[in-house]
Protein backbone atom coordinates (compact mmCIF):
# COMPACT_ATOMS: atom_id res chain seq x y z
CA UNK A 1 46.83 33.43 13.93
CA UNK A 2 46.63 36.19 16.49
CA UNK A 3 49.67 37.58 17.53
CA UNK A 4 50.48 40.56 20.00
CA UNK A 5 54.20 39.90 21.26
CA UNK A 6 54.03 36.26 22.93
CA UNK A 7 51.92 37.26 25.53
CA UNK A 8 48.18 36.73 23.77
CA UNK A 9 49.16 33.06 22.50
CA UNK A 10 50.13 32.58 25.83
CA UNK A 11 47.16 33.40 27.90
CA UNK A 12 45.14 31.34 25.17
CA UNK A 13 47.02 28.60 25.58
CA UNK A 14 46.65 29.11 29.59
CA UNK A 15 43.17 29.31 29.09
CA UNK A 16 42.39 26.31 27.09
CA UNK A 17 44.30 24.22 29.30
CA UNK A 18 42.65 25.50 32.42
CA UNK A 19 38.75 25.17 30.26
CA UNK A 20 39.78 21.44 29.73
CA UNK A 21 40.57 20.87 33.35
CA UNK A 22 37.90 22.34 35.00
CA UNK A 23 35.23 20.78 32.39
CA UNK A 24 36.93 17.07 33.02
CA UNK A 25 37.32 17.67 36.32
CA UNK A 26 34.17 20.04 37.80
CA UNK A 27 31.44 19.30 35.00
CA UNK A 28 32.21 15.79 34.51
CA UNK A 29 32.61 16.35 30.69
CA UNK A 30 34.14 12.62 29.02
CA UNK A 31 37.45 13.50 29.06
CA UNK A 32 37.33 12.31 25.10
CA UNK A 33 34.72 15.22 24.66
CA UNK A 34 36.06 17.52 26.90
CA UNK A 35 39.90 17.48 24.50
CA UNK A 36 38.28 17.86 21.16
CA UNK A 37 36.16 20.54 22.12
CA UNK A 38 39.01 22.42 23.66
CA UNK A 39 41.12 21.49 20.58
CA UNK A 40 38.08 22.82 18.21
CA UNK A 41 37.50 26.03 20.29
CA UNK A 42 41.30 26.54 20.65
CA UNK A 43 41.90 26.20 16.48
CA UNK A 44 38.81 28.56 16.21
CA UNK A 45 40.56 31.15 18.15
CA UNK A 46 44.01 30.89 17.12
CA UNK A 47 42.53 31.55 13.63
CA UNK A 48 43.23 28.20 11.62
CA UNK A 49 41.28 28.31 8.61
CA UNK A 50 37.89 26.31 9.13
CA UNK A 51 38.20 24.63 6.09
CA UNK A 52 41.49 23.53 7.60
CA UNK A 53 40.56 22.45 11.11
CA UNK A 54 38.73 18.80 9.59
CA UNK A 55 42.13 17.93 8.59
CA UNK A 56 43.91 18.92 11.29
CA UNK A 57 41.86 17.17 13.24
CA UNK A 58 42.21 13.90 11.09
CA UNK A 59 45.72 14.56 11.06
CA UNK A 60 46.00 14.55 14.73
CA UNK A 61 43.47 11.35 15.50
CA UNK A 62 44.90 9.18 12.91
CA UNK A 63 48.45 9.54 14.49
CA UNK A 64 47.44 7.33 17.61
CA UNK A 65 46.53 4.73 16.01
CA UNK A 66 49.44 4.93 13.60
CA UNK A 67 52.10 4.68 16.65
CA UNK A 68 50.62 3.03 19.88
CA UNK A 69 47.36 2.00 19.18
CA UNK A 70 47.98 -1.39 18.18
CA UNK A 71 50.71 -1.28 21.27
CA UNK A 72 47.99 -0.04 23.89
CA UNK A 73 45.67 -3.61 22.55
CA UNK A 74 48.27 -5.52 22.37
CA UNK A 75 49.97 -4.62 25.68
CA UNK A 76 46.37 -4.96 27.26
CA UNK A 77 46.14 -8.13 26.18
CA UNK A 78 49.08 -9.82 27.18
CA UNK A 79 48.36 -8.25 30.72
CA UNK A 80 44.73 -9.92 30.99
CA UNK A 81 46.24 -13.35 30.09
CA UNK A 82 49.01 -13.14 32.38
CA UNK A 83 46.32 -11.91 35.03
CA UNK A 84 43.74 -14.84 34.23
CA UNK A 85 46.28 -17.52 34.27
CA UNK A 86 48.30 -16.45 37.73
CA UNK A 87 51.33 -15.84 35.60
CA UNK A 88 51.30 -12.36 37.19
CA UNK A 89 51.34 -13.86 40.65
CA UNK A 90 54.52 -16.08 39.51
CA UNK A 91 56.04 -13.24 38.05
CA UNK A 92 55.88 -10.84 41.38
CA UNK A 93 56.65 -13.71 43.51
CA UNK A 94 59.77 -14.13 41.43
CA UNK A 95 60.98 -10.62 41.56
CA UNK A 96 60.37 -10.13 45.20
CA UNK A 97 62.33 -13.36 45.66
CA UNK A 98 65.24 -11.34 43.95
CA UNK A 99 64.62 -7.49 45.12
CA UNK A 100 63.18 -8.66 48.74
CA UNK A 101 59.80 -8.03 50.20
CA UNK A 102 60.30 -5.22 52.44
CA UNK A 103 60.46 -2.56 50.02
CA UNK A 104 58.29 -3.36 46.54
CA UNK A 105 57.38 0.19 45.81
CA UNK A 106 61.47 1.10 44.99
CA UNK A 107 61.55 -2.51 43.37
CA UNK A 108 58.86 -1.80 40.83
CA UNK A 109 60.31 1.21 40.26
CA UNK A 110 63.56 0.36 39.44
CA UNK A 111 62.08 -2.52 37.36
CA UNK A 112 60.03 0.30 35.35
CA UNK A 113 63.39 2.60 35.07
CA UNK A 114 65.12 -0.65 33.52
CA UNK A 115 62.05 -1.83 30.97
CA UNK A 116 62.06 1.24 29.69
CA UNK A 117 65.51 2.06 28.87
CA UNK A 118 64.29 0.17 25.56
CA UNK A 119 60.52 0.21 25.47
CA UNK A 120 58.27 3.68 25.65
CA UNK A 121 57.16 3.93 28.77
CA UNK A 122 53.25 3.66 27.67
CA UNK A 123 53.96 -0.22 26.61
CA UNK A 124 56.13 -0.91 29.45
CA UNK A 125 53.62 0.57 31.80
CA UNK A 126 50.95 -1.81 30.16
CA UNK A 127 53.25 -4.98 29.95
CA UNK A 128 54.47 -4.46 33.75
CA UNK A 129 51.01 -3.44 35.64
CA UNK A 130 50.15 -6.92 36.03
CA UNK A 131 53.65 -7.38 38.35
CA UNK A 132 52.50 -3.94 39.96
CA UNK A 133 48.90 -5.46 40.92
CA UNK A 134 50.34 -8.54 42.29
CA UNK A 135 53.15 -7.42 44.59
CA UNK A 136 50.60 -4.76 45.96
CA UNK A 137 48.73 -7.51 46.62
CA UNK A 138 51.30 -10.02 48.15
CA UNK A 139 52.77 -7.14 49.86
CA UNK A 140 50.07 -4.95 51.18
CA UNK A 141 51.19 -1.47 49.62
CA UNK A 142 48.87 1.08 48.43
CA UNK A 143 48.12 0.12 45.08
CA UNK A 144 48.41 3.67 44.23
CA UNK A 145 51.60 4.11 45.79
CA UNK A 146 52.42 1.21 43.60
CA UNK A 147 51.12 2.63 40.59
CA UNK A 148 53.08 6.06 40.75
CA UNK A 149 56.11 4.06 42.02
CA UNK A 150 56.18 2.30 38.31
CA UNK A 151 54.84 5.36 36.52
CA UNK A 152 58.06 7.66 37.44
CA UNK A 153 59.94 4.78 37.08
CA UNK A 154 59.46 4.44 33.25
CA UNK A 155 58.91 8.19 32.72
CA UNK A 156 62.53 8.79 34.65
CA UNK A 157 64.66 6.59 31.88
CA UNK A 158 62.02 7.27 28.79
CA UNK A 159 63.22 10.94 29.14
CA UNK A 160 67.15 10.17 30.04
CA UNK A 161 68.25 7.30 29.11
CA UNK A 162 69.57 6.13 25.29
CA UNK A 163 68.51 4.31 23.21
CA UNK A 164 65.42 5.80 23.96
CA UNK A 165 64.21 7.86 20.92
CA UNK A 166 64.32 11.18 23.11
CA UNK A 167 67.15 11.44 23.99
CA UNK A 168 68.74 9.73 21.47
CA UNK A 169 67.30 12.42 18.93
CA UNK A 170 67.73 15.29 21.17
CA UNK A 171 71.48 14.00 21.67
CA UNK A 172 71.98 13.99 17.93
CA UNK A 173 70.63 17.82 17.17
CA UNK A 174 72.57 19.64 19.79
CA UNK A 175 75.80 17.30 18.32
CA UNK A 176 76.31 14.44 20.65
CA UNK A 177 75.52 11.81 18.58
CA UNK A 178 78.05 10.32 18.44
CA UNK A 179 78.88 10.58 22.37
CA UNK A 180 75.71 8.99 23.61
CA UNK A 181 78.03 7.57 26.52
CA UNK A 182 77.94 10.91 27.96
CA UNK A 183 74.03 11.26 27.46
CA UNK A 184 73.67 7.50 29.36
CA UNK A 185 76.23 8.49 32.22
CA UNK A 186 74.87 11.77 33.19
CA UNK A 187 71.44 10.70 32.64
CA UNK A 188 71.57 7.53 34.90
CA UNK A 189 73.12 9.88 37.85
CA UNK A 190 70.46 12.73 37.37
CA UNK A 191 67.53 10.03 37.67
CA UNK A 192 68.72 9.25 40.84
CA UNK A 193 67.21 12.75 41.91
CA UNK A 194 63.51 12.20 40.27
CA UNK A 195 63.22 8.89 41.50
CA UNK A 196 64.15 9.76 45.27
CA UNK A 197 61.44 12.51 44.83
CA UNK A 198 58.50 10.43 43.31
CA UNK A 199 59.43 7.29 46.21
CA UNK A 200 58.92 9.84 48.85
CA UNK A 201 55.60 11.15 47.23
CA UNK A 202 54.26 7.78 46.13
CA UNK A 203 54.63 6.38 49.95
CA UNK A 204 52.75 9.77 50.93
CA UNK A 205 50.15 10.18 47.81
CA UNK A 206 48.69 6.36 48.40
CA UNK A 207 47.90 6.74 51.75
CA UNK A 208 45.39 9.87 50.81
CA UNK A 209 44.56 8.75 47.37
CA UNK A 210 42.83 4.94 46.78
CA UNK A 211 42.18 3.50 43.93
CA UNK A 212 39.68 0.59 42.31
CA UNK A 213 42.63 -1.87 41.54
CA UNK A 214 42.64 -2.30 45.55
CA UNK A 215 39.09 -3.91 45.12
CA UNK A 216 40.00 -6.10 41.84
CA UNK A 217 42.94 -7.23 43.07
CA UNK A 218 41.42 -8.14 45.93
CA UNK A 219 39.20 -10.40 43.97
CA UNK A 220 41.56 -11.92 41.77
CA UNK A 221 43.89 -13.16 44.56
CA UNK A 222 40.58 -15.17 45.56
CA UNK A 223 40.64 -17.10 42.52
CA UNK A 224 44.21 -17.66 41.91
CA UNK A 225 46.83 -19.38 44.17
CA UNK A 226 50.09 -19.69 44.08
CA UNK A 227 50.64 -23.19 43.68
CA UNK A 228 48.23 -23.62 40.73
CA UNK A 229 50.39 -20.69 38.64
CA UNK A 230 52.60 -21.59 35.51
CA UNK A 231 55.99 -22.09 35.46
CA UNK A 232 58.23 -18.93 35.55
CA UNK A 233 59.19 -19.17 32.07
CA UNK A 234 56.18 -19.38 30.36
CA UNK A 235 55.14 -16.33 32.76
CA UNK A 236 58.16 -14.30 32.13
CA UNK A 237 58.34 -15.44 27.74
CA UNK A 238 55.35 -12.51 27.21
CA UNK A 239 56.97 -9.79 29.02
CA UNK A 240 60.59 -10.41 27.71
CA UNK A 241 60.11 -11.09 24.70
CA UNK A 242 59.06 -8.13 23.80
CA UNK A 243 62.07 -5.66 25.72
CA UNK A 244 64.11 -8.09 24.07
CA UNK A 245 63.34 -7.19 20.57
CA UNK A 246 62.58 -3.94 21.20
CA UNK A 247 66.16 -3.32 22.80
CA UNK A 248 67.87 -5.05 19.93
CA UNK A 249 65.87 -2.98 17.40
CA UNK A 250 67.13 0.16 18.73
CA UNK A 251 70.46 -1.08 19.05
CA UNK A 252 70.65 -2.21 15.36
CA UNK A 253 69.28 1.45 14.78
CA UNK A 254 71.56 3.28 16.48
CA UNK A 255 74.27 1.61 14.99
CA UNK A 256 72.52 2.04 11.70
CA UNK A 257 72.83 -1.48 10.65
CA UNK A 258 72.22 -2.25 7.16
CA UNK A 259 71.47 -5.42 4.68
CA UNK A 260 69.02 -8.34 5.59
CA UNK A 261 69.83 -9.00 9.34
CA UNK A 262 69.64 -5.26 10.27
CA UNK A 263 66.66 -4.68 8.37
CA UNK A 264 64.85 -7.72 9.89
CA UNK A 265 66.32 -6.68 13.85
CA UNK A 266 64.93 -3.54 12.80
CA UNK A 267 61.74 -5.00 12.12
CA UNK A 268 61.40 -6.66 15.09
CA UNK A 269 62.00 -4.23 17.31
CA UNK A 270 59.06 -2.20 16.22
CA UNK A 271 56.66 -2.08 19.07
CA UNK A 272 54.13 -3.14 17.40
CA UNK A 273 55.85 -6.11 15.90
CA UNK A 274 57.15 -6.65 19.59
CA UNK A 275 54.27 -7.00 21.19
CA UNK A 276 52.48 -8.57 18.51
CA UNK A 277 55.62 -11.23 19.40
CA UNK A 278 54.69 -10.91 23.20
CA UNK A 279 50.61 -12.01 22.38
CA UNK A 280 52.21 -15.10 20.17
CA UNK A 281 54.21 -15.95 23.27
CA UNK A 282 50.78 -15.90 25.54
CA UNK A 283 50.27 -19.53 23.69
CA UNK A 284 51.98 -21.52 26.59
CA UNK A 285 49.59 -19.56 28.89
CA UNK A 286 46.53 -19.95 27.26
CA UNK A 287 47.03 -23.66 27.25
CA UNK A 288 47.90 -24.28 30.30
CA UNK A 289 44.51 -22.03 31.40
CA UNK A 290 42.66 -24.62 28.96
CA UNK A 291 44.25 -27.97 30.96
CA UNK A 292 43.77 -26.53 34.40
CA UNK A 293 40.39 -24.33 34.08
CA UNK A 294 37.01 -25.21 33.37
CA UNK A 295 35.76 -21.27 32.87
CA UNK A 296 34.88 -20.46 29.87
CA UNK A 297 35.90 -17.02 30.39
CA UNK A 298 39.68 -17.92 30.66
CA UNK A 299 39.89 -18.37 26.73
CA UNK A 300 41.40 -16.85 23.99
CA UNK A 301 38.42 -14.94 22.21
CA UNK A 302 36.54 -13.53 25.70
CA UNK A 303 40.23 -12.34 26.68
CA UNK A 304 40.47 -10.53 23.50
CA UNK A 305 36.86 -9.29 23.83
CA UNK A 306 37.55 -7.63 26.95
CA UNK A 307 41.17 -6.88 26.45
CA UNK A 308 39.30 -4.34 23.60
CA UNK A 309 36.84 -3.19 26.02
CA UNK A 310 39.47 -1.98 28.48
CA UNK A 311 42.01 -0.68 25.58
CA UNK A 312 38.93 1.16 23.71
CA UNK A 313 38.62 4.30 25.97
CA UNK A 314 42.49 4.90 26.05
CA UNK A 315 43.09 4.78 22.81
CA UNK A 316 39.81 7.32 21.68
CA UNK A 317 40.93 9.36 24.75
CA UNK A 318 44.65 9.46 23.53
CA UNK A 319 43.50 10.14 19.97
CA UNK A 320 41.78 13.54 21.05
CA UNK A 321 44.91 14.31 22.91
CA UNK A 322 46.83 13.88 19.92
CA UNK A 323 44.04 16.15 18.15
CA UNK A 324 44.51 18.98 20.88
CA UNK A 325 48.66 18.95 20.18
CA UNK A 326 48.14 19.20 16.65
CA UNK A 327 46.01 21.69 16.97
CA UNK A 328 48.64 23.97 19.44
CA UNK A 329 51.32 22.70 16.28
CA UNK A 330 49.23 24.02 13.78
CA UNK A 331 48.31 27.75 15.44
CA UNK A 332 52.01 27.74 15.73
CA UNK A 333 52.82 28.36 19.44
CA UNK A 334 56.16 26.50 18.56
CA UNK A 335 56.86 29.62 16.38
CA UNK A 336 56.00 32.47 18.94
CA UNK A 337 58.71 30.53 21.41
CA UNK A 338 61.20 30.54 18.42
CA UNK A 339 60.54 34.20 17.50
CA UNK A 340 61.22 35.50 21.37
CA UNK A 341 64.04 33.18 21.99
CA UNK A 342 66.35 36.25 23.18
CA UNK A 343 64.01 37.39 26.10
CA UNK A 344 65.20 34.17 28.08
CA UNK A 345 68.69 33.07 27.09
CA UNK A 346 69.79 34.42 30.69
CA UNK A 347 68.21 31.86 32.30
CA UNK A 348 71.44 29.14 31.36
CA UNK A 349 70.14 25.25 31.42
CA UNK A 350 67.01 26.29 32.63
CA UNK A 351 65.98 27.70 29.11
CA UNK A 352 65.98 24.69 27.68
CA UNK A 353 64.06 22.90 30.44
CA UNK A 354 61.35 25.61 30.27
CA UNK A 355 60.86 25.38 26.44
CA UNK A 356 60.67 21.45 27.03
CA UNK A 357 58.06 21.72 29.63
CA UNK A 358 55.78 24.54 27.84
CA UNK A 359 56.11 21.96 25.06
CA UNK A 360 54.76 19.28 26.99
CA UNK A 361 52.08 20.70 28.41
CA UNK A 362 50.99 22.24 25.12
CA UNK A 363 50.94 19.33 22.84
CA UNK A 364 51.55 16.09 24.98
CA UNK A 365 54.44 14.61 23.83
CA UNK A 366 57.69 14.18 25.98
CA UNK A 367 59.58 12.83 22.54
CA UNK A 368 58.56 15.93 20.44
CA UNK A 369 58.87 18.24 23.05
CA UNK A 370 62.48 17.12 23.13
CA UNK A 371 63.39 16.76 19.55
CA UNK A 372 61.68 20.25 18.76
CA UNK A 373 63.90 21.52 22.04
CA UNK A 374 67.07 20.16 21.22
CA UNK A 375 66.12 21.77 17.97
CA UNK A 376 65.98 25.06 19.27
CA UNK A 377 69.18 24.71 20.99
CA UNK A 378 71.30 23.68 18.31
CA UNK A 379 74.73 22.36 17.46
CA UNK A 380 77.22 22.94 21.14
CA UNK A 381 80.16 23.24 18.72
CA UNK A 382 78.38 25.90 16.67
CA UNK A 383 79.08 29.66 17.11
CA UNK A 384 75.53 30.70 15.79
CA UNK A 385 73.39 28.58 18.10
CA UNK A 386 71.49 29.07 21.09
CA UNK A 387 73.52 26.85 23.28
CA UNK A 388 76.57 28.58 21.84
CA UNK A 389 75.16 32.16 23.30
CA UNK A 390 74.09 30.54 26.46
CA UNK A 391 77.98 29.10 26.49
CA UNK A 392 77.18 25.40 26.35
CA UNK A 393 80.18 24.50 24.18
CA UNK A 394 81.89 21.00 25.80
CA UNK A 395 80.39 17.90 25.82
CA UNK A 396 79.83 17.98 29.50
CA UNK A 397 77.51 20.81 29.08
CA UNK A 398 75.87 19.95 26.31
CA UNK A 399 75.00 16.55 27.81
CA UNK A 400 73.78 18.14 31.22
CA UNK A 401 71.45 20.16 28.63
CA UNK A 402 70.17 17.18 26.73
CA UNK A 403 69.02 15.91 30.43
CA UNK A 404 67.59 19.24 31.17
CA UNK A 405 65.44 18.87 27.71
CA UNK A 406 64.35 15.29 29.32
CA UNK A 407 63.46 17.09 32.53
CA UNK A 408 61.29 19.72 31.26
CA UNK A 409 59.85 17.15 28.79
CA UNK A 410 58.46 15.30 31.76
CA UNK A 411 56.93 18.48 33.30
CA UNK A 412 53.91 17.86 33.18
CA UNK A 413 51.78 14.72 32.44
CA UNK A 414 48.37 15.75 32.09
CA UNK A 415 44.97 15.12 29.93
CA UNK A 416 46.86 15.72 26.60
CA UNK A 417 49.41 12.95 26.88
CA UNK A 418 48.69 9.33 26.17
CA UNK A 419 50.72 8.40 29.23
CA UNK A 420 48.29 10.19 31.73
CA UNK A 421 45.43 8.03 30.65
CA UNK A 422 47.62 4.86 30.29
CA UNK A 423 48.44 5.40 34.03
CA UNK A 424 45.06 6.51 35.19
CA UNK A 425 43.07 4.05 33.20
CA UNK A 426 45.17 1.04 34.25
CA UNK A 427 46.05 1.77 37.31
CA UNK A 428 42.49 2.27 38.50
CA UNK A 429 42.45 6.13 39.26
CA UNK A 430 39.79 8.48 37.92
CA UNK A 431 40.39 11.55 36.39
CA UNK A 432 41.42 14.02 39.76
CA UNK A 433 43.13 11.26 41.25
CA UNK A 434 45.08 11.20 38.06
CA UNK A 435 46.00 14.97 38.63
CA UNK A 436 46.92 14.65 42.31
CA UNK A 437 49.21 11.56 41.46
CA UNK A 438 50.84 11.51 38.16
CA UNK A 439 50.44 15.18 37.21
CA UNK A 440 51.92 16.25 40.51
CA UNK A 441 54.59 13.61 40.25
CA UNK A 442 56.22 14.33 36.71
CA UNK A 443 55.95 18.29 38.28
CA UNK A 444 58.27 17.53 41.25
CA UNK A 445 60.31 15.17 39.39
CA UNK A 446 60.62 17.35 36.88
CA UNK A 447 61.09 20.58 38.86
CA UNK A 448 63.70 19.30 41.46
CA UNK A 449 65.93 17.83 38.36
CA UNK A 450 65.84 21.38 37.23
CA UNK A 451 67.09 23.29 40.48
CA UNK A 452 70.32 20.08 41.07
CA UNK A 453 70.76 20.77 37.14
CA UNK A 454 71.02 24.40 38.01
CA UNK A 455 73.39 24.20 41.08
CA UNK A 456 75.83 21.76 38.81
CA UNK A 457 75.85 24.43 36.44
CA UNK A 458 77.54 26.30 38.41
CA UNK A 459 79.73 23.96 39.70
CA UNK A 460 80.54 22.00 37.26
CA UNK A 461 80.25 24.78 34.09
């Protein structure tokens, strides 16, 4: 690898990123081309072994489909049943019944901050973007304002909120595993500040920024009306079902459950297992499309067929981004932050939200950049860790510093993390319009967390 200090890794890593942006975004490069080639030309650089680089590449495709593959198909194809049979319309008609018509955008985003309290917010954004499509539709709001509205939503509480893996595993490696009630208390009042900030820039970002769901949607409420929709249940069953067993799954985890029944809970809350669950529970809907539609294409094998079409690109897309943070793993960028740890410690909680978002950017993942973070940080109550030296030693602190990993660990969404392209893809956005909406977002959510984290600090600390 080459090394001069931490500055040459850094202006590699600068480079690479900004390469991959301006070839996706200038030259029109796939952006499934445009990651692996800046993932093979960063590894070349960086001085991996060639010989290594095949499996490093391997390595880095073959975790997709290993951990949300399955969920991206699965998820995709309980939202194009629930689409073809109106059981999206019943659903949104159901929840603005509830949460009232006059403001959808906050409701669908506090409906994406609760689903995914339990569920990742990649399969929660893919089980709930049929409800987003049809209350943009019933209630004529930008569907992209719509779209970011749900994104930040899911993001917010995938990054705070237990039993999320996240936090839950940053919690536990800087000592507060056993106090997750402080994690969930601070963590549900600091998302009040990054989901004021993205419902101010989702009203503002969809009236500049449109999207192709505003044309499908259009065409979809042609064919489907809301008297000939299924019953609420069966429209709901697909959606719950899943959050369900997923939230009992990680509740028989966390409490480390044992024997037959803990085993099988755990089982079942596998999100893969869940949402395999959620397409079994599609059964009621597909019949009811067979009694009430003559259309050939509202049946269970042109569904899947096109379910795969539409999944297809985000998995292979997500797969290279999973190749280009293996790749930054490998040339060890991870290690350079580790070995120049001391130049920063006077920064107090804002450390640890700039090694979460350097993380993120580099590699991707919100849930690694947080357990590798927290990792850094260590133990509160131990005299030879980092948090110790930047005096986070009570449980308040250390808490407020778990949230600041989440923070940073949002900061930012972009080309190399699965979530990007499950937003863009879905919600009908191209590739800059992706940027401008949920890159920008997770950077002012992420960034205005920081700065109230900051001022508490010194408050509170």
């Amino acid at each position: 690898m080459l090394t001069t200090g931490w500055l040459v890794p850094l202006l590699i890593f600068i480079a690479a990123i900004a390469l991959m942006i301006f070839a996706i975004s200038y030259l029109k490069v796939h952006p499934f081309l445009s990651i692996l080639g800046t993932a093979l030309l960063l590894a070349l650089v960086m001085g991996i072994p060639i010989l290594k680089i095949p499996d490093v590449i391997g390595k880095g495709f073959s975790s997709v489909f290993t951990s949300i593959g399955l969920v991206i198909i699965f998820g995709t194809l309980i939202g194009l049943v629930l689409e073809k049979s109106g059981a999206a319309l019943r659903l949104a008609e159901s929840i603005l019944k509830v949460l009232g018509k006059k403001h959808p955008q906050l409701a669908i985003m506090l409906i994406g901050w609760v689903v995914s309290i339990p569920v990742f917010c990649d399969s929660g954004f893919v089980i709930v973007n049929p409800i987003r499509k049809w209350m943009s539709r019933q209630s004529g709001v930008s569907s992209v304002t719509m779209t970011v509205a749900l994104a930040s939503g899911l993001y917010v509480a995938h990054v705070f909120i237990p039993p999320t893996p996240g936090p839950v595993a940053a919690a536990g490696m800087v000592g507060m595993g056993d106090m997750l009630l402080y994690i969930l208390i601070v963590g549900t009042i600091a998302s009040i500040i990054p989901l004021t900030v993205a419902y101010i820039f989702a009203n503002r970002v969809g009236k500049r920024v449109h999207s192709t769901d505003e044309t499908e949607v259009e065409e979809l409420s042609k064919v489907i009306d809301t008297k000939d929709a299924p019953g609420t249940f069966i429209s709901f069953l697909p959606i719950l079902l899943p959050i369900v067993l997923m939230a009992v799954g990680s509740v028989a985890s966390i409490l480390k459950m044992e024997g037959t029944v803990g085993n099988l809970l755990i089982f079942l809350g596998k999100p893969v297992i869940a949402l395999a669950a959620g397409v079994v529970a599609t059964a009621p809907l597909l019949s009811y499309m067979k009694r009430h539609s003559k259309d050939e294409s509202n049946r269970l094998n042109p569904i899947t067929e096109w379910a795969l079409k539409v999944a297809g690109p985000i998995v292979f897309i997500t797969a290279a981004g999973a190749v280009l943070g293996q790749v930054i793993y490998e040339a060890g960028f991870i290690d350079v932050i580790k070995q120049n740890i001391s130049s920063f410690q006077g920064l107090g909680i804002i450390f640890p939200f700039i090694i979460a978002a350097v993380l993120k950017t580099a590699q991707g993942s919100s849930t690694v950049a947080m357990t590798t973070t927290a990792g850094i940080m260590g133990l509160y109550s131990s005299s030879s860790s980092l948090l110790y030296t930047l005096g986070m030693t009570t449980p308040l602190s250390a808490a407020m510093v778990v949230v600041a990993i989440g923070a940073g660990a949002m900061t930012v969404s972009h080309a190399n993390d699965s979530y990007f392209w499950v937003v863009t893809k879905m919600g009908g956005l191209s590739v800059e319009d992706g940027y401008r909406t949920q890159t920008k977002a997770t950077l002012f959510m992420g960034l205005s967390t920081a700065v109230v984290l900051y001022v508490a600090q010194l408050i509170l600390l």
